[in-house]
C-alpha atoms as a PDB file:
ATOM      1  CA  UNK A   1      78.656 123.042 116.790  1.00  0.00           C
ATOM      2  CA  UNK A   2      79.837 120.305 114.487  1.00  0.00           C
ATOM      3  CA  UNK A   3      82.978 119.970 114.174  1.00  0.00           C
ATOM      4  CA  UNK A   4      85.296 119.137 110.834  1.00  0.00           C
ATOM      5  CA  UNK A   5      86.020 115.455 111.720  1.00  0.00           C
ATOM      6  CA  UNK A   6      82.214 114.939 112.550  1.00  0.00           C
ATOM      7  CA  UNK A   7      81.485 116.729 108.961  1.00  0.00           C
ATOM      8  CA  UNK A   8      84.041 114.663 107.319  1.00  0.00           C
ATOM      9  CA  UNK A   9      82.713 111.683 108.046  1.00  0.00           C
ATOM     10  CA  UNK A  10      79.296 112.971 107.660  1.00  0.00           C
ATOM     11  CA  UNK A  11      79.758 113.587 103.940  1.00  0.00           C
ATOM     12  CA  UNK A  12      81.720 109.943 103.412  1.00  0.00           C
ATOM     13  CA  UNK A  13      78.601 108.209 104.840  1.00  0.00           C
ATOM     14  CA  UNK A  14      76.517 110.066 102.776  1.00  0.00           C
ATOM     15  CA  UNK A  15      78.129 108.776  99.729  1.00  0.00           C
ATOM     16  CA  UNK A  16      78.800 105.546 100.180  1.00  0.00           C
ATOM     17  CA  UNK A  17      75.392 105.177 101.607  1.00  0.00           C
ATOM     18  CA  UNK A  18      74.816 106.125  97.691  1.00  0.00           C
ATOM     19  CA  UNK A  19      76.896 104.499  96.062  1.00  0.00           C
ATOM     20  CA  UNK A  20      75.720 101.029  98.014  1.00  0.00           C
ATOM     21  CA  UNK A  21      72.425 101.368  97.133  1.00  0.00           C
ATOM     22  CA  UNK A  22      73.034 102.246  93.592  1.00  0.00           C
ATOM     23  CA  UNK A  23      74.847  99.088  93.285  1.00  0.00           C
ATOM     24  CA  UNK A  24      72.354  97.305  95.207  1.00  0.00           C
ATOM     25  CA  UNK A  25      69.761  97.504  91.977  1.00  0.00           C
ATOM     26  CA  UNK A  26      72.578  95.297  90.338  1.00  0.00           C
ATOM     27  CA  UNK A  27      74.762  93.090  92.592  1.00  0.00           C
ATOM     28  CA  UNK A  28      72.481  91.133  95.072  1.00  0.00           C
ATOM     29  CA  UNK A  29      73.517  90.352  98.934  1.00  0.00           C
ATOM     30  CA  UNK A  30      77.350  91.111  98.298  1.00  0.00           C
ATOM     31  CA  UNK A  31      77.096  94.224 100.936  1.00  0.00           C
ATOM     32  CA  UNK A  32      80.233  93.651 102.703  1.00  0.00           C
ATOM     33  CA  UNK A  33      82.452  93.145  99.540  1.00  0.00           C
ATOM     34  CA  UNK A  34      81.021  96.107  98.163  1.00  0.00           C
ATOM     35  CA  UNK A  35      81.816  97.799 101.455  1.00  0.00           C
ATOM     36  CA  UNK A  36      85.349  96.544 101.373  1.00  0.00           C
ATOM     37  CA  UNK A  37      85.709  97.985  97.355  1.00  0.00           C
ATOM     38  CA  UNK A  38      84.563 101.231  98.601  1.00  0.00           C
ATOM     39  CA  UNK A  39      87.123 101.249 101.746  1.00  0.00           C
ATOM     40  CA  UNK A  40      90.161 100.531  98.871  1.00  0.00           C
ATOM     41  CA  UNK A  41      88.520 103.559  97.097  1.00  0.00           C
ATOM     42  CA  UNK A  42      88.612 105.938 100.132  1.00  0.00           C
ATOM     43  CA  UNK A  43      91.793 104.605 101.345  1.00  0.00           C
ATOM     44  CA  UNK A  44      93.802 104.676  97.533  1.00  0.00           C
ATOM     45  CA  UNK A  45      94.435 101.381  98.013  1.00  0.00           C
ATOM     46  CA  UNK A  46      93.644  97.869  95.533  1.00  0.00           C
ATOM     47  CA  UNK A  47      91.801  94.814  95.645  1.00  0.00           C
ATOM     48  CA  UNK A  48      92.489  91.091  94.904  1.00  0.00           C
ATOM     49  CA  UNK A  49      89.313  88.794  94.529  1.00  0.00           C
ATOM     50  CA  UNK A  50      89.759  84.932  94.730  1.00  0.00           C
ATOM     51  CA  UNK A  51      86.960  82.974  93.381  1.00  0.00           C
ATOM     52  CA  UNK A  52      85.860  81.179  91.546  1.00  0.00           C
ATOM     53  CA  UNK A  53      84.366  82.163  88.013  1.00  0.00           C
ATOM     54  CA  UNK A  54      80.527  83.260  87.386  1.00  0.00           C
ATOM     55  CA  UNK A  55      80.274  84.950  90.729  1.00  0.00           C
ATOM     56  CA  UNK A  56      80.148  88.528  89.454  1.00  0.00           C
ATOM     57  CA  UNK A  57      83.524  90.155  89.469  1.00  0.00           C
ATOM     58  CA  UNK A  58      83.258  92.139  86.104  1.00  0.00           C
ATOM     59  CA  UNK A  59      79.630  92.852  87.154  1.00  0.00           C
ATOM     60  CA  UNK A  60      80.863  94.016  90.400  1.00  0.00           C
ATOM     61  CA  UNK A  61      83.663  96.001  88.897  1.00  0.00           C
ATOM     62  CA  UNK A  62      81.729  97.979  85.941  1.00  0.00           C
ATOM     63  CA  UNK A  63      78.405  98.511  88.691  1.00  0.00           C
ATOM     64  CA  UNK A  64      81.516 100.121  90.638  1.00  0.00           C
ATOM     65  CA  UNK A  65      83.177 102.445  88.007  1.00  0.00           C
ATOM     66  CA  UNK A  66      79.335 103.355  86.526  1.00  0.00           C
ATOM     67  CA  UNK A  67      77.980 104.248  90.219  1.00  0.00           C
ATOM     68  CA  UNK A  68      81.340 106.531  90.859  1.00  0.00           C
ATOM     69  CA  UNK A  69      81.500 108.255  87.313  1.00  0.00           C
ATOM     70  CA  UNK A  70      84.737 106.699  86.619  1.00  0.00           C
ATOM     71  CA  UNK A  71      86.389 105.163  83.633  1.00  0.00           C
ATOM     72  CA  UNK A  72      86.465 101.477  83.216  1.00  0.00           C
ATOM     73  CA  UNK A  73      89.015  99.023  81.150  1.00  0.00           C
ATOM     74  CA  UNK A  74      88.901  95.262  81.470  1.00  0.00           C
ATOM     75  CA  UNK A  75      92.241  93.136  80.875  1.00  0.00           C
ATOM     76  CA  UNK A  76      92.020  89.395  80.562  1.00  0.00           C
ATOM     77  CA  UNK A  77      95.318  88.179  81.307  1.00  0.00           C
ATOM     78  CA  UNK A  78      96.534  85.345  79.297  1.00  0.00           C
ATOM     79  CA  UNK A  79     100.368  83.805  79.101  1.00  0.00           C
ATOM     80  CA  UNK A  80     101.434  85.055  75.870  1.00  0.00           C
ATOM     81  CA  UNK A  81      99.980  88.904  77.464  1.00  0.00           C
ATOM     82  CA  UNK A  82     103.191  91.512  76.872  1.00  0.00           C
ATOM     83  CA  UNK A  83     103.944  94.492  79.362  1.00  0.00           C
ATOM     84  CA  UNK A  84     102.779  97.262  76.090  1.00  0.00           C
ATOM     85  CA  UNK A  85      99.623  95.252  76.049  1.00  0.00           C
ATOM     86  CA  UNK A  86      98.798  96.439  79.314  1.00  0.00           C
ATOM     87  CA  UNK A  87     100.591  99.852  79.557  1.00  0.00           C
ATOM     88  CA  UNK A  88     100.798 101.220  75.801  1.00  0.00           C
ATOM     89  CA  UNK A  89     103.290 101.598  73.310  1.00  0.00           C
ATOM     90  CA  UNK A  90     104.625 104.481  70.881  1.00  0.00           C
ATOM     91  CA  UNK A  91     104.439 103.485  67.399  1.00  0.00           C
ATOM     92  CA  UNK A  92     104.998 105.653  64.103  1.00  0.00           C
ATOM     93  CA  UNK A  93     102.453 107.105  62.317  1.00  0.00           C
ATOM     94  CA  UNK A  94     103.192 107.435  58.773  1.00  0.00           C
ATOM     95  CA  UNK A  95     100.456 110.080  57.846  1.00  0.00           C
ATOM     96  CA  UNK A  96     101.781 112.523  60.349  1.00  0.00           C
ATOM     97  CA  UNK A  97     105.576 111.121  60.370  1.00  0.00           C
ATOM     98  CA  UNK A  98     105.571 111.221  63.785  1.00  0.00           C
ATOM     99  CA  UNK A  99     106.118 108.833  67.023  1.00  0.00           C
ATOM    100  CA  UNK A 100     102.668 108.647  68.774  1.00  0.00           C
ATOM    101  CA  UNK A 101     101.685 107.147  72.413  1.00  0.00           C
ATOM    102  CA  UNK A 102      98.777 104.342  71.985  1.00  0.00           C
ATOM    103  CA  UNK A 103      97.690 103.759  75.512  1.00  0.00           C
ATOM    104  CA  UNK A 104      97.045 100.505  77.018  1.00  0.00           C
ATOM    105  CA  UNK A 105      93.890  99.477  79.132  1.00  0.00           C
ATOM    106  CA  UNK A 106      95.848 100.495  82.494  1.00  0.00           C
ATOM    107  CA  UNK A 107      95.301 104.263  81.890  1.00  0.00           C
ATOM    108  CA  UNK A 108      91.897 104.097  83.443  1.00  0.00           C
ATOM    109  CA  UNK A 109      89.953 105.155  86.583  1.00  0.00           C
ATOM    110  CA  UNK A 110      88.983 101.401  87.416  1.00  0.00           C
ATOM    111  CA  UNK A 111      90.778  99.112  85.693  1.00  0.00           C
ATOM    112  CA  UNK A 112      89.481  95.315  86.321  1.00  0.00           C
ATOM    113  CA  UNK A 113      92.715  92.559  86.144  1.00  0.00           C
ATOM    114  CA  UNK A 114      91.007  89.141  85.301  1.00  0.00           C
ATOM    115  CA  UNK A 115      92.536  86.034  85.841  1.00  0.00           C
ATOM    116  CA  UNK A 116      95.893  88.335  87.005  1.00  0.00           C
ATOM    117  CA  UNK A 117      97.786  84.908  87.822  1.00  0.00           C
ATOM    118  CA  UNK A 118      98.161  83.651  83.800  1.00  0.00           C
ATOM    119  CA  UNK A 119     100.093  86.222  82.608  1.00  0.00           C
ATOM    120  CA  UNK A 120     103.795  85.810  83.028  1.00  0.00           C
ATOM    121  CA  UNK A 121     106.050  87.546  85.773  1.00  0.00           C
ATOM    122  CA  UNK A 122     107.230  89.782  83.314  1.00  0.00           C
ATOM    123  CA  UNK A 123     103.575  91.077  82.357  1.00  0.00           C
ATOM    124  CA  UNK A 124     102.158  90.993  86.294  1.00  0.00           C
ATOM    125  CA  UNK A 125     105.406  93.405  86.828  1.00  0.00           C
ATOM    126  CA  UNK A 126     104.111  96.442  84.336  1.00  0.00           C
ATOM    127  CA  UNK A 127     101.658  96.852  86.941  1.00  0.00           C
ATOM    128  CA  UNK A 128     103.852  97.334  90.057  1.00  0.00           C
ATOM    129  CA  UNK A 129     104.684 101.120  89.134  1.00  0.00           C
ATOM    130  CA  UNK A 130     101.311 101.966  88.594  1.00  0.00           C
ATOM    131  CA  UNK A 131      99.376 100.135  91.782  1.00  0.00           C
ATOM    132  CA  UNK A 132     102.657 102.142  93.679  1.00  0.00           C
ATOM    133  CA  UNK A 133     103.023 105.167  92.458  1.00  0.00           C
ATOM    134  CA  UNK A 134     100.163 106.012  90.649  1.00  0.00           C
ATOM    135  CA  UNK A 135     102.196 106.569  87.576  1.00  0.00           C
ATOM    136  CA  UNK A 136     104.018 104.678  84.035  1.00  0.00           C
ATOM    137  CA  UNK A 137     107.063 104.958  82.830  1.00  0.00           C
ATOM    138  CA  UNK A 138     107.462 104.584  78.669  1.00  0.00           C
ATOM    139  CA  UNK A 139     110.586 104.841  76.661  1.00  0.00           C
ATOM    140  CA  UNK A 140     111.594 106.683  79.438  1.00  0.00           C
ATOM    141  CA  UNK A 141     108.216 109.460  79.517  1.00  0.00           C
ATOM    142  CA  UNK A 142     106.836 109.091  82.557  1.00  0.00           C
ATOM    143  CA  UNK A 143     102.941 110.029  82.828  1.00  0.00           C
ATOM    144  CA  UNK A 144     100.286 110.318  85.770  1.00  0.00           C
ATOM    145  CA  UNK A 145      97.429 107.698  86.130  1.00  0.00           C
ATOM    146  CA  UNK A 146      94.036 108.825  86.488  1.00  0.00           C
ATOM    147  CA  UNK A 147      92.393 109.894  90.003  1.00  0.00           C
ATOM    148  CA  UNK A 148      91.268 108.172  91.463  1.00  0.00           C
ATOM    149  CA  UNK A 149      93.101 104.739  90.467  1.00  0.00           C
ATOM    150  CA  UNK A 150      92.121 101.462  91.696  1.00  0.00           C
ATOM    151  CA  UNK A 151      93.160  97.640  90.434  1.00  0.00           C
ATOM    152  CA  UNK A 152      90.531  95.214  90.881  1.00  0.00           C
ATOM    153  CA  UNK A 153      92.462  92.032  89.921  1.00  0.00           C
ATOM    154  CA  UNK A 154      90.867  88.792  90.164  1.00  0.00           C
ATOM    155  CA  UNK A 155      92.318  85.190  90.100  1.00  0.00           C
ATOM    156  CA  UNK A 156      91.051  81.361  90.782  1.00  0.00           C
ATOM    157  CA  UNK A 157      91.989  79.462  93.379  1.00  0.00           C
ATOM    158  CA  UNK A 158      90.956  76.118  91.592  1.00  0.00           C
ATOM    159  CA  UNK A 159      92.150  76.276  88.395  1.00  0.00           C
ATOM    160  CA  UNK A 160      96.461  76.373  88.732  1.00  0.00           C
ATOM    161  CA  UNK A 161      97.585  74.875  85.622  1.00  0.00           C
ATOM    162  CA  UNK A 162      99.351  77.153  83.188  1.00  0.00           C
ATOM    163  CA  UNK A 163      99.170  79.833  85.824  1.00  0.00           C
ATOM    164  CA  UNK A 164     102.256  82.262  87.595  1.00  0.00           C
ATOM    165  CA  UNK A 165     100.952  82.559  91.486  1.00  0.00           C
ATOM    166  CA  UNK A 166     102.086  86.267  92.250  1.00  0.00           C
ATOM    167  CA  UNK A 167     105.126  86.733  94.370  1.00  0.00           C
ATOM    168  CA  UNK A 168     105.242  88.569  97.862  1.00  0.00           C
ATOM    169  CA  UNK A 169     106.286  91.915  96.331  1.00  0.00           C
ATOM    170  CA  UNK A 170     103.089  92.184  93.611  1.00  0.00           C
ATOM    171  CA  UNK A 171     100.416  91.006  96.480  1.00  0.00           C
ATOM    172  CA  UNK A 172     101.893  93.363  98.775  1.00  0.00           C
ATOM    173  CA  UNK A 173     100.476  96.373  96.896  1.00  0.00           C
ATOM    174  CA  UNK A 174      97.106  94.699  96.821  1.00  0.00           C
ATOM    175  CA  UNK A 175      95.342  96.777  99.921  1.00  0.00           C
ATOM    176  CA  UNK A 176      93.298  93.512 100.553  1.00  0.00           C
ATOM    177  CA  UNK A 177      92.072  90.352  99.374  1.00  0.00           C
ATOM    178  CA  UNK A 178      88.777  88.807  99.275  1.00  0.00           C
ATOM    179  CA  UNK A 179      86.206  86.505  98.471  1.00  0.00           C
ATOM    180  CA  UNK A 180      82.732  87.214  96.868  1.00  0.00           C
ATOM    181  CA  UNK A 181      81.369  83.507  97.595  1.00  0.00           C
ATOM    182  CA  UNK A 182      78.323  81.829  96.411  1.00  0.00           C
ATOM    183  CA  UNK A 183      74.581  83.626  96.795  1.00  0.00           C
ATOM    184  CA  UNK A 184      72.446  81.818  98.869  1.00  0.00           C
ATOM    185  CA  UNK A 185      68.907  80.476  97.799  1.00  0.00           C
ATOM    186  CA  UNK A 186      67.198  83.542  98.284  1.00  0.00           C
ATOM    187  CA  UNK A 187      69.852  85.622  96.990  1.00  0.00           C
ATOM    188  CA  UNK A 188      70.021  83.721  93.746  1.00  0.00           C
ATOM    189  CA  UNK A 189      66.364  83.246  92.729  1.00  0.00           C
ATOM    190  CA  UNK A 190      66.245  87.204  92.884  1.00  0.00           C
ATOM    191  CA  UNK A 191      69.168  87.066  91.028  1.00  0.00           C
ATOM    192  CA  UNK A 192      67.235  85.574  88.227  1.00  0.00           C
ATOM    193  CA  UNK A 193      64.161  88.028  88.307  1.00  0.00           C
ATOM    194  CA  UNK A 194      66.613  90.901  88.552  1.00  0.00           C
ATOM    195  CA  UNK A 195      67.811  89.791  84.978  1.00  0.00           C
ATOM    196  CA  UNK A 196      65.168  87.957  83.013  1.00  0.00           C
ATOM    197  CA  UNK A 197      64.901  91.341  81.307  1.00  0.00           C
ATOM    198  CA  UNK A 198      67.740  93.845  80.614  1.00  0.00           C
ATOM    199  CA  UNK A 199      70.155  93.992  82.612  1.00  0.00           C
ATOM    200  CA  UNK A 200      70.017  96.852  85.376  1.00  0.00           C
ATOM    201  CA  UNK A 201      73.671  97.699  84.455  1.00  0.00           C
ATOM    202  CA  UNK A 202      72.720  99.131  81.377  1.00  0.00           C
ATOM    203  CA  UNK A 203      70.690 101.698  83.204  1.00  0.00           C
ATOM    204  CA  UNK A 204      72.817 102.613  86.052  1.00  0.00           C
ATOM    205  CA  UNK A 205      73.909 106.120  86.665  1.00  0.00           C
ATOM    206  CA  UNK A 206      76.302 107.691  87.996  1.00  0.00           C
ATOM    207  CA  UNK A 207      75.976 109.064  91.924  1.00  0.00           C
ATOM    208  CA  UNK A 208      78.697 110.986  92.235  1.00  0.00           C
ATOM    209  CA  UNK A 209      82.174 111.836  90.326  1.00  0.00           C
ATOM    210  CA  UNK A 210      85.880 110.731  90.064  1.00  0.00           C
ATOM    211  CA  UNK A 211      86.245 114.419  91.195  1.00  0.00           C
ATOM    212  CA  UNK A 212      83.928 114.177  94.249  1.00  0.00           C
ATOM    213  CA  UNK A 213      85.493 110.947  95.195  1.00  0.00           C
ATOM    214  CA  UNK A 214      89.345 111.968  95.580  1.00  0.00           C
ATOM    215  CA  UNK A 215      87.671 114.815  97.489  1.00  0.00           C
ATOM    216  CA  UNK A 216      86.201 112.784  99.963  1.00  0.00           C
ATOM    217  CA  UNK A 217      89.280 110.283  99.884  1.00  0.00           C
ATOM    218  CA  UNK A 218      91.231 113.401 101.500  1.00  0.00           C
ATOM    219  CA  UNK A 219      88.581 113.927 103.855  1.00  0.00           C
ATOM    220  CA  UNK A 220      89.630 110.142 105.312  1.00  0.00           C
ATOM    221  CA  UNK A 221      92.887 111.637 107.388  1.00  0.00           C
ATOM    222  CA  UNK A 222      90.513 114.093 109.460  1.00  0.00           C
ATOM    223  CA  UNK A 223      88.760 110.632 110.952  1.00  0.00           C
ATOM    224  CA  UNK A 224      90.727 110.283 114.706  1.00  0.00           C
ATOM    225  CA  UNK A 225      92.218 107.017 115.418  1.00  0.00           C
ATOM    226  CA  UNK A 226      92.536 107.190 119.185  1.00  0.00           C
ATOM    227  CA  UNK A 227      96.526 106.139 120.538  1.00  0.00           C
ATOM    228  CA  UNK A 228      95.120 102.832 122.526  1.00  0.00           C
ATOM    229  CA  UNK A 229      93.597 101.697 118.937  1.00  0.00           C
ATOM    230  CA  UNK A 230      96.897 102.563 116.915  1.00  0.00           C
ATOM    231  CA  UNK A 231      98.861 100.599 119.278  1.00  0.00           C
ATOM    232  CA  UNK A 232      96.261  97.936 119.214  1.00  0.00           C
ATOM    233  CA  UNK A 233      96.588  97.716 115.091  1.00  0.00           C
ATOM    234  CA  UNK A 234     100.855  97.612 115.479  1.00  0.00           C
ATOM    235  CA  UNK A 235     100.228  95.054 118.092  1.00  0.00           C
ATOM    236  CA  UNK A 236      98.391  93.107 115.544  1.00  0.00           C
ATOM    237  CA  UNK A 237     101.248  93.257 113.060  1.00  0.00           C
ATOM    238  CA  UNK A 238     104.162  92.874 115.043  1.00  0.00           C
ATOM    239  CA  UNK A 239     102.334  89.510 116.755  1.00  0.00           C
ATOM    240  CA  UNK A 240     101.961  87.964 113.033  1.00  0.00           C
ATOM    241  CA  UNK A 241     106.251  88.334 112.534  1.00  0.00           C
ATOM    242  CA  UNK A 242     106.454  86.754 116.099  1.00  0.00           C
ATOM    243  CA  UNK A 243     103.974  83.690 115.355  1.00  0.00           C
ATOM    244  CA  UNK A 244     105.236  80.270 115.334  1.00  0.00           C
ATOM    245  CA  UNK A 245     103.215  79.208 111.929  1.00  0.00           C
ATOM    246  CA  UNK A 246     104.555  81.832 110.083  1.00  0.00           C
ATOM    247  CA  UNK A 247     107.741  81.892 108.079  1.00  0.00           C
ATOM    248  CA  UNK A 248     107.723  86.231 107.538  1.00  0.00           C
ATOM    249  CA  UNK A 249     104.877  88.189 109.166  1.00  0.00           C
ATOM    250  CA  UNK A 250     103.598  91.399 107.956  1.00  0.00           C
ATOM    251  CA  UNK A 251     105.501  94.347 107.128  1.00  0.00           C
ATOM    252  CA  UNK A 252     104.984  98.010 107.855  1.00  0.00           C
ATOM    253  CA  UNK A 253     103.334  98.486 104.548  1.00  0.00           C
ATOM    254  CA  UNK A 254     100.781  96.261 106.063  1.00  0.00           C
ATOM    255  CA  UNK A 255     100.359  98.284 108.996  1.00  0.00           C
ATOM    256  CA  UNK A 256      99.824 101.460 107.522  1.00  0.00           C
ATOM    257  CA  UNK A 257      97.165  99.757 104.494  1.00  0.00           C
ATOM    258  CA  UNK A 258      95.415  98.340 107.922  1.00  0.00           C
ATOM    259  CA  UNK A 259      95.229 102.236 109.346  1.00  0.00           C
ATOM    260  CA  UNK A 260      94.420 103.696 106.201  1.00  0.00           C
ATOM    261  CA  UNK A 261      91.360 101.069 105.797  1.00  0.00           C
ATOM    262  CA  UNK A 262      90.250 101.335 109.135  1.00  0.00           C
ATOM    263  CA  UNK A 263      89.946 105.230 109.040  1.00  0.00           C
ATOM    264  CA  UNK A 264      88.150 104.779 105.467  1.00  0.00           C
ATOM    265  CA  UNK A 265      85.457 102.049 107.148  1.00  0.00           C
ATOM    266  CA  UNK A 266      84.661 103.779 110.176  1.00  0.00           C
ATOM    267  CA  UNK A 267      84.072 107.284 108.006  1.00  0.00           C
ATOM    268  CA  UNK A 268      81.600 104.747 105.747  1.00  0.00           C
ATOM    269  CA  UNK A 269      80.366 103.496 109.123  1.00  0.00           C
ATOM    270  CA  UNK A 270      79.266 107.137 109.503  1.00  0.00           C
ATOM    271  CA  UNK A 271      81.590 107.620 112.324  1.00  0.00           C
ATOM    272  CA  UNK A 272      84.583 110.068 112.663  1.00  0.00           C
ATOM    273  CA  UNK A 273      86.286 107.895 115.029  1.00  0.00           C
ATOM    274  CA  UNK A 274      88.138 104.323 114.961  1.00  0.00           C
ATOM    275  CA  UNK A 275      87.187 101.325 117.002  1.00  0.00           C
ATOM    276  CA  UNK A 276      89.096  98.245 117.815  1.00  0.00           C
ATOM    277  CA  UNK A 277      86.081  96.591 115.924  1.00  0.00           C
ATOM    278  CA  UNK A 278      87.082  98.228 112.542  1.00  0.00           C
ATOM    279  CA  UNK A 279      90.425  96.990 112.854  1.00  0.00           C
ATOM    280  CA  UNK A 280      89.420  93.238 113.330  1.00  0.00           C
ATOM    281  CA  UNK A 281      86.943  93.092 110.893  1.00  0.00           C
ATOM    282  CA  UNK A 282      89.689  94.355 108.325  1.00  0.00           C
ATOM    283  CA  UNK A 283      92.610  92.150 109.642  1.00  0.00           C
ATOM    284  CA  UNK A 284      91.759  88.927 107.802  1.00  0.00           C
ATOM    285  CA  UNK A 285      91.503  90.641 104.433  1.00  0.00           C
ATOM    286  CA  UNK A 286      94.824  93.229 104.678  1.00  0.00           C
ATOM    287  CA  UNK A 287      96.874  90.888 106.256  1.00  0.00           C
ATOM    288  CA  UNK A 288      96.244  87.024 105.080  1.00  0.00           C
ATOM    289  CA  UNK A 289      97.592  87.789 101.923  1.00  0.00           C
ATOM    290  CA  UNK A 290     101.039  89.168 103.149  1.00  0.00           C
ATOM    291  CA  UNK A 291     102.171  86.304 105.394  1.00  0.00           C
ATOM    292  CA  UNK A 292     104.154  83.492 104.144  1.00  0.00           C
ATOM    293  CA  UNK A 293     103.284  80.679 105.918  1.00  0.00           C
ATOM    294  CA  UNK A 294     105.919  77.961 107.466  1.00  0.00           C
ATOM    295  CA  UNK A 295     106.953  74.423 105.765  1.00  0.00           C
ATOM    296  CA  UNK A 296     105.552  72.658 108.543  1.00  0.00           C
ATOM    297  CA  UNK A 297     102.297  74.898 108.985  1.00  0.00           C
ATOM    298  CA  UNK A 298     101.324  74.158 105.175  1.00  0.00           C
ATOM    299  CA  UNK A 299     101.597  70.254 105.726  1.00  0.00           C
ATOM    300  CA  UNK A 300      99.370  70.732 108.910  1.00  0.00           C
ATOM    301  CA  UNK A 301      96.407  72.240 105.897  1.00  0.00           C
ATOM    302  CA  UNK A 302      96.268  75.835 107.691  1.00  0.00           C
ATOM    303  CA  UNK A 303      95.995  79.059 106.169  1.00  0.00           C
ATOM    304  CA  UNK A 304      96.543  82.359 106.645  1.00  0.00           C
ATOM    305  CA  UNK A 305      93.296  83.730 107.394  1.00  0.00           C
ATOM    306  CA  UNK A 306      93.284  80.902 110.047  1.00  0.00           C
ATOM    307  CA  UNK A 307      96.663  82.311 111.845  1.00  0.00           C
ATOM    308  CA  UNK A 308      95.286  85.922 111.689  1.00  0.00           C
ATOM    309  CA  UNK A 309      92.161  84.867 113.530  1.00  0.00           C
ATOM    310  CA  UNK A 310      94.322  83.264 116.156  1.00  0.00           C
ATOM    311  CA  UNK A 311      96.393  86.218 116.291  1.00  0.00           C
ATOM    312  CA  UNK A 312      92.728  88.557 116.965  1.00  0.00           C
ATOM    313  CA  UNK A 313      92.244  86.057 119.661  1.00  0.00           C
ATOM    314  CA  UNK A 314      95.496  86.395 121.440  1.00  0.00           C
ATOM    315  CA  UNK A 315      96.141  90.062 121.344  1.00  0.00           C
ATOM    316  CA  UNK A 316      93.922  91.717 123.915  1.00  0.00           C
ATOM    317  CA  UNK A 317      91.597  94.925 122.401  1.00  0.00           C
ATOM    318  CA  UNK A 318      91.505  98.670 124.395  1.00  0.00           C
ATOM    319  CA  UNK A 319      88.520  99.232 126.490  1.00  0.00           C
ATOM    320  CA  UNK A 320      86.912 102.680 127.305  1.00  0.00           C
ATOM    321  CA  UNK A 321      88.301 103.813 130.424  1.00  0.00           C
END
């Protein structure tokens, strides 16, 4: 008899399995970043993309919101971008004489962030309540987001001039951060035959709802993550505030995004178990962005993603038996 974690995971794969290949007819060879949106999905959490522009991030995100049923808005953040551009304002109506809420772009299933880094503090911070706590507070009226609720911001890593880099506290609600890269050859010549005619966004459909979705997000908590893996994961975390190169390690929010992911990607993995596997390959991209590396370590010209590898390395994984 099959039992509920087994069916949980069961109907997750199902989906995504989906929702994969329904993207598949638009964004070519990007099947682990569209993996890694789908984990943020499952596991309510948000995503930062660094790139470099013309690799498909707005493709990626509408092919996203169109495949899921969800609602989409687009914000292009610039530096002279106020906080009521992005969460609404009330303004008087004259015909009716009354004070009326205009809502802004945030109040959206799927709400893409481009270029998140030229706005100013003030304008990155009107999105901290709502990537938190689902919710914004106007005039003093506060009023639920949408469900499900994900911020897909994007920013360059080349351009920096005229741009506010995001402090610890905004890319610490960011469940990950990634990178689409470049296509290869292959990847990009069928780029070009998938689009000398119309585009295969404007035909996508929908393969399952906003409603079906934050069911199957609740399903996530039924996958078992084993005591020798959750000890692995918080002996991942606790080694990055104990590394040498690293001026502040992770913090507990970090831990938990890592469990909540790894749950999410082994239920898309069609499995209703976690393995230390599902925790490295998610390391890197929950837990790069969170550590603040040391003076000397930035002279040296290593990164993050570097350390966290070296921390994968030293930290020895459970075995079966």
């Amino acid at each position: 008899m099959v039992d509920e974690h087994t069916q949980a995971a069961a109907a997750i794969e199902h989906v995504a399995r989906r929702v994969r290949e329904n993207i598949g007819r638009v964004i070519v060879g990007r099947d682990e970043v569209v993996e890694l949106v789908l984990v943020a999905l499952l596991a309510d959490g948000h995503i930062l993309i660094e790139d470099v522009p013309g690799i498909g991030k707005t493709m990626l995100a509408k092919s996203i919101a169109r495949s899921v049923g969800c609602s989409f808005k687009r914000i292009q953040f610039t530096p002279d971008l106020m906080p009521s551009d992005v969460t609404g304002i009330h303004y008087y109506n004259q015909k009716s004489g009354e004070f009326e809420f205009r809502p802004g772009p945030v109040i959206a299933n799927i709400v893409l962030a481009d270029e998140i880094n030229r706005a100013t503090p003030r304008t990155q911070s009107a999105l901290l309540e709502a990537m938190e706590e689902r919710q914004l507070t106007i005039d003093g009226v506060t009023m639920p987001l949408p469900s499900p609720f994900l911020v897909l911001a994007t920013q360059n890593p080349i351009e920096l001039e005229g741009t506010f880099p995001l402090p610890e506290a905004q890319l610490d609600r960011f469940l990950m951060r990634v990178r689409v890269g470049y296509p290869t050859e292959a990847e990009e010549d069928d780029i070009l035959l998938r689009f000398e005619g119309e585009s295969p966004l404007e035909t996508l459909e929908p393969v399952v709802t906003a409603e079906e979705l934050v069911r199957l997000r609740a399903l996530v908590p039924r996958v078992r993550c084993e005591p020798s893996v959750r000890r692995y994961l918080t002996a991942i975390v606790r080694a990055t505030r104990r590394h040498p190169a690293l001026e502040l390690g992770a913090s507990p929010r970090a831990s938990l995004a890592l469990f909540r992911g790894a749950r999410a990607l082994a239920a898309i993995r069609g499995r209703d178990y976690v393995l230390p596997d599902d925790v490295k390959f998610l390391a890197p991209v929950v837990l790069a962005h969170r550590l603040i590396l040391s003076s000397q370590t930035r002279l040296r010209g290593r990164d993050a993603a570097g350390v966290v590898e070296e921390v994968l390395e030293q930290v020895a994984a459970p075995v079966e038996g």
